[in-house]
C-alpha atoms as a PDB file:
ATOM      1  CA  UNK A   1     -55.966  11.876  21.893  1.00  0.00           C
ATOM      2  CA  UNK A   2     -54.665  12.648  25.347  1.00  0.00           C
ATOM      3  CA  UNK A   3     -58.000  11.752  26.590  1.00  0.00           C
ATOM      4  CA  UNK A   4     -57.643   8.289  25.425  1.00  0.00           C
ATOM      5  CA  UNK A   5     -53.890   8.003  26.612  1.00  0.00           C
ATOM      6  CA  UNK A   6     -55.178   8.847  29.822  1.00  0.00           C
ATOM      7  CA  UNK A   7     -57.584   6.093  29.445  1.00  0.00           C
ATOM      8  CA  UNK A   8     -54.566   3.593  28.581  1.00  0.00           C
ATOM      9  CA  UNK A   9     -56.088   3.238  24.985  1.00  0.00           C
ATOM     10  CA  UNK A  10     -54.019   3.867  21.757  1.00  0.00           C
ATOM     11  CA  UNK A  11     -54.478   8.057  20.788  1.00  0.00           C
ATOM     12  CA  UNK A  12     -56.841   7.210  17.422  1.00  0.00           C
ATOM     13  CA  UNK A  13     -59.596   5.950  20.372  1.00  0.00           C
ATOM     14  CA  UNK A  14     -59.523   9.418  21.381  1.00  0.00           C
ATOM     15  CA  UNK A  15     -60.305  10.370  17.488  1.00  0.00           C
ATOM     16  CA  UNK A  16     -63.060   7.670  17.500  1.00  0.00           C
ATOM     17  CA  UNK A  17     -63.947   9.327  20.844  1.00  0.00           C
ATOM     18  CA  UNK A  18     -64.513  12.460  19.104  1.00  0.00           C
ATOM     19  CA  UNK A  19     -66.545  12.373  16.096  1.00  0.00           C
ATOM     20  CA  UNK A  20     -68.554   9.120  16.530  1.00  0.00           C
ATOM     21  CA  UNK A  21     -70.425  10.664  19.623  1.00  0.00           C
ATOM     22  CA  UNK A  22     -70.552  14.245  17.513  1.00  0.00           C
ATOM     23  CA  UNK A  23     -72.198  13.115  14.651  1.00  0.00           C
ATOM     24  CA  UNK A  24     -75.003  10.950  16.570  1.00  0.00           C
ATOM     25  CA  UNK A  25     -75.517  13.998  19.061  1.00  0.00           C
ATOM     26  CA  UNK A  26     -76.326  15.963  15.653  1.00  0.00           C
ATOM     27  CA  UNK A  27     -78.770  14.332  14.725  1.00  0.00           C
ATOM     28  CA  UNK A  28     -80.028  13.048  17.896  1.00  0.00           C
ATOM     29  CA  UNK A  29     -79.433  15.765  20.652  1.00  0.00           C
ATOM     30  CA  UNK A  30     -81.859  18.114  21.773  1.00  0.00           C
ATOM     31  CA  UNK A  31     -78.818  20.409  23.778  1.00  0.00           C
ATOM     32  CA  UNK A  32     -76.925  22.945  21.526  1.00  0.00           C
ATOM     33  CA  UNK A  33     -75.126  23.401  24.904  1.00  0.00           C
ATOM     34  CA  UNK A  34     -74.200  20.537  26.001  1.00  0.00           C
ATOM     35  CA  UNK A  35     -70.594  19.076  25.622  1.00  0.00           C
ATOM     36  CA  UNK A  36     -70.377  15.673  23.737  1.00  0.00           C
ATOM     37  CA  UNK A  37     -67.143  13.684  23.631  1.00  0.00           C
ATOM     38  CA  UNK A  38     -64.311  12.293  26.052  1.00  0.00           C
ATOM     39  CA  UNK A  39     -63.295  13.962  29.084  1.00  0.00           C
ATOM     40  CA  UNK A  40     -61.019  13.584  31.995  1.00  0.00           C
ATOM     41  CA  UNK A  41     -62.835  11.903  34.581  1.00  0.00           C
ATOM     42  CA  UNK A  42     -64.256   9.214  32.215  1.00  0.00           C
ATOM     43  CA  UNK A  43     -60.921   8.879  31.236  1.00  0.00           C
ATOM     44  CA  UNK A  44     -59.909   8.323  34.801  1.00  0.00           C
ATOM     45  CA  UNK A  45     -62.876   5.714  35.527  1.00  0.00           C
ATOM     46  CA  UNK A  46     -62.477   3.388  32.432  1.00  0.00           C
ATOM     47  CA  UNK A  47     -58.406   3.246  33.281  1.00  0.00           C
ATOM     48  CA  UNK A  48     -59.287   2.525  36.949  1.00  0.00           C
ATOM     49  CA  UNK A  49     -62.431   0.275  36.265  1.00  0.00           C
ATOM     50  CA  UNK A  50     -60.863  -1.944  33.296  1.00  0.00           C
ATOM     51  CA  UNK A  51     -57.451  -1.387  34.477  1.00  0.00           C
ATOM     52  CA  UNK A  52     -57.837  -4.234  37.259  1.00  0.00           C
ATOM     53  CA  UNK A  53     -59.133  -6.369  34.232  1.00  0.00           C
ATOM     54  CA  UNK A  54     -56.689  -6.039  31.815  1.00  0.00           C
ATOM     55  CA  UNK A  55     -52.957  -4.742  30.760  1.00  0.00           C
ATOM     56  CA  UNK A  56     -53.493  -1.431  29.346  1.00  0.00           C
ATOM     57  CA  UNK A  57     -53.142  -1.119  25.562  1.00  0.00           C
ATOM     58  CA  UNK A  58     -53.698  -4.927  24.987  1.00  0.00           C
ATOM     59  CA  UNK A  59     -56.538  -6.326  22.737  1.00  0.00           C
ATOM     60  CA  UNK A  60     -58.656  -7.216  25.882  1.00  0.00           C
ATOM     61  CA  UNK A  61     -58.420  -3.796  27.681  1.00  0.00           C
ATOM     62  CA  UNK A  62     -59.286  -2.337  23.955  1.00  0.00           C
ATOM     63  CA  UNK A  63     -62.044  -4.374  23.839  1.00  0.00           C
ATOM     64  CA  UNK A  64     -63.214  -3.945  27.551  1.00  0.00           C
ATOM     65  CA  UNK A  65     -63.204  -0.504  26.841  1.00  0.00           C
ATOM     66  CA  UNK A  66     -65.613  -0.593  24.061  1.00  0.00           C
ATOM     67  CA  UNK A  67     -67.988  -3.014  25.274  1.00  0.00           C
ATOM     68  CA  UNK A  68     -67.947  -1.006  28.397  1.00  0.00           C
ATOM     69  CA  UNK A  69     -68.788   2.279  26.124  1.00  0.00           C
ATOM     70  CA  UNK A  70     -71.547   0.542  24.603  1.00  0.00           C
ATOM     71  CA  UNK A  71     -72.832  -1.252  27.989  1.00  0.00           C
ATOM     72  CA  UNK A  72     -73.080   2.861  29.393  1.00  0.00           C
ATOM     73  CA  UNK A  73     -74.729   3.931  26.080  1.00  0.00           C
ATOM     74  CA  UNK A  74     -77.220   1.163  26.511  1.00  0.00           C
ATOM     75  CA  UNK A  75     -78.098   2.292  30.215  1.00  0.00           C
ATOM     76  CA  UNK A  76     -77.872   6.096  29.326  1.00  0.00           C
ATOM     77  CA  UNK A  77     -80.332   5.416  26.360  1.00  0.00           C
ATOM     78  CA  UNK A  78     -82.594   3.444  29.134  1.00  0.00           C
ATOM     79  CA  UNK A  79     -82.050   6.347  31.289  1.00  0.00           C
ATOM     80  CA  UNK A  80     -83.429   8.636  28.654  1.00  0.00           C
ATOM     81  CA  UNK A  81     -86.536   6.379  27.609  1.00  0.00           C
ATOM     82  CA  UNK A  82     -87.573   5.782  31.037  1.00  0.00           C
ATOM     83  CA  UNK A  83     -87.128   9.197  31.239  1.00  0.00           C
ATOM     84  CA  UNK A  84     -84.597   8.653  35.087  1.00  0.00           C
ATOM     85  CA  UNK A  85     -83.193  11.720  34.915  1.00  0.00           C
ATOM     86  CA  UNK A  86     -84.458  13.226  38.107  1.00  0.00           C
ATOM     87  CA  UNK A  87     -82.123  10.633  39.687  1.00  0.00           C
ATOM     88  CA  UNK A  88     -79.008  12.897  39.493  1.00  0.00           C
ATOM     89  CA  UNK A  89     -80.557  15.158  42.122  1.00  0.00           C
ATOM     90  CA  UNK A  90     -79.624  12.933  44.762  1.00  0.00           C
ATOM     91  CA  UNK A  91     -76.297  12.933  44.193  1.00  0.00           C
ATOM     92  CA  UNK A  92     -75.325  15.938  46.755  1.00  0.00           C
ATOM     93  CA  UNK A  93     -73.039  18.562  46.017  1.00  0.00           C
ATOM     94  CA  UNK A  94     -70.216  17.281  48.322  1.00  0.00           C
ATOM     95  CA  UNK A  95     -69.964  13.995  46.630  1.00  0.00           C
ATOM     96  CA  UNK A  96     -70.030  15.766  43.308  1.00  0.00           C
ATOM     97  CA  UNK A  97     -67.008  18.465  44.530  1.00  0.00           C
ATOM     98  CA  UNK A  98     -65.116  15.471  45.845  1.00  0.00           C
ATOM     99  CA  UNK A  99     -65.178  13.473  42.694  1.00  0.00           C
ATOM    100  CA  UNK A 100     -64.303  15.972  40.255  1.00  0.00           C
ATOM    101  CA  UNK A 101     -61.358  17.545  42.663  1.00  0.00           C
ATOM    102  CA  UNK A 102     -60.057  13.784  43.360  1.00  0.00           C
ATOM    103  CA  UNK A 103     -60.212  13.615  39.639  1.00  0.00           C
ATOM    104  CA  UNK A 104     -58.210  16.764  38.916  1.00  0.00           C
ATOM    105  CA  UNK A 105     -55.615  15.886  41.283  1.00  0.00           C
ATOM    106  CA  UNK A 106     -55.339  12.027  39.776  1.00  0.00           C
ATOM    107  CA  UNK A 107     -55.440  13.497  36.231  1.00  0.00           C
ATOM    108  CA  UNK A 108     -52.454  16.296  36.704  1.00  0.00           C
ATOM    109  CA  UNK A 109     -50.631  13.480  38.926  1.00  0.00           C
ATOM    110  CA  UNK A 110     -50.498  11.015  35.872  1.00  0.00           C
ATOM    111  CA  UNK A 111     -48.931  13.779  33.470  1.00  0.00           C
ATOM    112  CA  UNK A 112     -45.651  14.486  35.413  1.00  0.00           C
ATOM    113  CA  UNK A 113     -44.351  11.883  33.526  1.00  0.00           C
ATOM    114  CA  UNK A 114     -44.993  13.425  30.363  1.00  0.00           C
ATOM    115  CA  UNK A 115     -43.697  16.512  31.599  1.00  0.00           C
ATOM    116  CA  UNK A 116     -40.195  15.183  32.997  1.00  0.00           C
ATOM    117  CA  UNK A 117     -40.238  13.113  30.144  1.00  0.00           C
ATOM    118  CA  UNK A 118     -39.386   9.575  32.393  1.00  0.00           C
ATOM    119  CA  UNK A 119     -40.753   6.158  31.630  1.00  0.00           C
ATOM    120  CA  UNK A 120     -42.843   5.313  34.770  1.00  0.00           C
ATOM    121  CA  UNK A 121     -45.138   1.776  34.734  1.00  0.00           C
ATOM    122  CA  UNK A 122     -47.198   2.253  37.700  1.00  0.00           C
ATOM    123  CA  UNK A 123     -50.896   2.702  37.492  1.00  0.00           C
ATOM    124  CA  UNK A 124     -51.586   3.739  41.612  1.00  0.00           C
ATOM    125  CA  UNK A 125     -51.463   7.083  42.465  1.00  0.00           C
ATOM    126  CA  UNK A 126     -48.367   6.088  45.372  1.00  0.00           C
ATOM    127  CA  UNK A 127     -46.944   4.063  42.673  1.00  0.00           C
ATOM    128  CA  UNK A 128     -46.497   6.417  40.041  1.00  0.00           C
ATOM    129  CA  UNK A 129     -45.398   9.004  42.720  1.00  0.00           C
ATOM    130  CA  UNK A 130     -42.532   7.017  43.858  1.00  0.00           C
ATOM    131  CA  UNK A 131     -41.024   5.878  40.854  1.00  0.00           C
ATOM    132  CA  UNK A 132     -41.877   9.717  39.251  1.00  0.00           C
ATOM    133  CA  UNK A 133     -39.605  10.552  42.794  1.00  0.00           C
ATOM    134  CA  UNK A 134     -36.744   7.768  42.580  1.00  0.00           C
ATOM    135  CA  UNK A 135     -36.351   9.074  38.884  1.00  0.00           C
ATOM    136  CA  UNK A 136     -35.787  12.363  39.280  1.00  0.00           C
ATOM    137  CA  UNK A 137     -31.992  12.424  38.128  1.00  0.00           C
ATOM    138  CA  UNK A 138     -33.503  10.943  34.548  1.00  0.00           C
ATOM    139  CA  UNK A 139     -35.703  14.172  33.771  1.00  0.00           C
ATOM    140  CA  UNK A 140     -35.445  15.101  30.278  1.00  0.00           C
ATOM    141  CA  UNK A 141     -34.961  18.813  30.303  1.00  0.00           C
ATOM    142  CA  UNK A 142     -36.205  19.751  26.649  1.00  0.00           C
ATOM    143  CA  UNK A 143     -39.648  18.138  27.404  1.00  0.00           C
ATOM    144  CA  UNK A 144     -39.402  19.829  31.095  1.00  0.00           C
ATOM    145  CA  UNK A 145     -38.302  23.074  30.297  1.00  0.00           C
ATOM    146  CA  UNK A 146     -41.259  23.117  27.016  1.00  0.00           C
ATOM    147  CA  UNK A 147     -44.133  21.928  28.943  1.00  0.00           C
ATOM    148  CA  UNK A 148     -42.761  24.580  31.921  1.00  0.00           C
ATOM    149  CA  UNK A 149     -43.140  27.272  28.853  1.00  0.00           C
ATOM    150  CA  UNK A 150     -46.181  25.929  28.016  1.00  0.00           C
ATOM    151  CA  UNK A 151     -47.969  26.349  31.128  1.00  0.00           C
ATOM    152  CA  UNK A 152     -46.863  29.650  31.737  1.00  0.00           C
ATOM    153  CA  UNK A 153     -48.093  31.069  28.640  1.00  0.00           C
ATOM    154  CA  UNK A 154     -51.112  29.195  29.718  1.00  0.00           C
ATOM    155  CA  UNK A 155     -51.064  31.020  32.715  1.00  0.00           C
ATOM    156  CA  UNK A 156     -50.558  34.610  31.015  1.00  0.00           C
ATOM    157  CA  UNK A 157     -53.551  33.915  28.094  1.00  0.00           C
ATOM    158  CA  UNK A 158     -55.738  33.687  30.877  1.00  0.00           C
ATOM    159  CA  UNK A 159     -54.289  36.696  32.844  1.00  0.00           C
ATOM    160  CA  UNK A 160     -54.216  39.008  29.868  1.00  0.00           C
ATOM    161  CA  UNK A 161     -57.871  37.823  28.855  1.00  0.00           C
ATOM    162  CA  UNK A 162     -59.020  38.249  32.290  1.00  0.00           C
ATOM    163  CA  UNK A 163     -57.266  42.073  32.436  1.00  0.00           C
ATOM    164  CA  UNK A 164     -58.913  42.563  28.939  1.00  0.00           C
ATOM    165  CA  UNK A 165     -62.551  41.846  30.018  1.00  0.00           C
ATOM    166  CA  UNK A 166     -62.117  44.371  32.825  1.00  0.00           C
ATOM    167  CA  UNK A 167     -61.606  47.347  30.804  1.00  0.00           C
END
């Protein structure tokens, strides 16, 4: 659901997301591996890439969005038959870093709002940054001080389960 959000659709796209994808793969995939479903940087490209189209969470971005998820299904099926694979070893290994870091920093950008709890409207990264600054003196502590909690125990899980594995 937080996938979708991030996406500017309503949170039961992210449950659609979820299964829809699941269930084909299941009968379809050859990868017990492989990870099927939304993530972040998809997330990221379909807000950016049908954002300039359409006002997020009306009818037309909803429906951009899906006929944009079944235009990349159609070319990733192609991709498939054709068997084009191979193609993704051009892309280099700097390009690759650089996307996914960009995305990382874009994707934790765009939640400070959730966690100071403030009503921001911007979609550019400057945007949201300035109005998440000029806002400040609105932050709603209760959401602050849980998602603060939150990501410390985050923080600890991984600690402890790191010390764990070492002994």
């Amino acid at each position: 659901m937080a996938y979708s959000m991030l996406a500017g659709l309503p949170p039961i796209h992210g449950l659609y997301a979820v299964t829809i994808p699941l269930i084909i793969y299941a009968l379809m995939g050859t990868s017990r591996q492989l990870a099927v479903g939304p993530v972040a940087m998809v997330s990221l490209l379909i807000s950016s890439g049908i954002g300039t189209l359409a006002t997020q969470g009306s009818e037309q971005y909803i429906g951009l969005a899906i006929l944009l998820a079944f235009m990349v299904g159609i070319f990733q099926l192609s991709m498939g038959i054709f068997r084009l694979g191979f193609l993704v070893n051009f892309l280099s290994h700097p390009v690759i870093a650089g996307f996914t870091s960009a995305a990382a920093i874009i994707d934790g950008h765009s939640q400070f709002k959730h966690l100071l709890g403030i009503k921001v409207n911007g979609e550019k990264f400057l945007e949201i940054g300035h109005q998440i600054v000029t806002q400040l003196g609105q932050i709603h502590v209760l959401s602050l001080v849980i998602g603060l909690v939150a990501i410390f125990l985050l923080l600890m899980v991984k600690k402890i389960h790191k010390l764990m594995l070492a002994h």
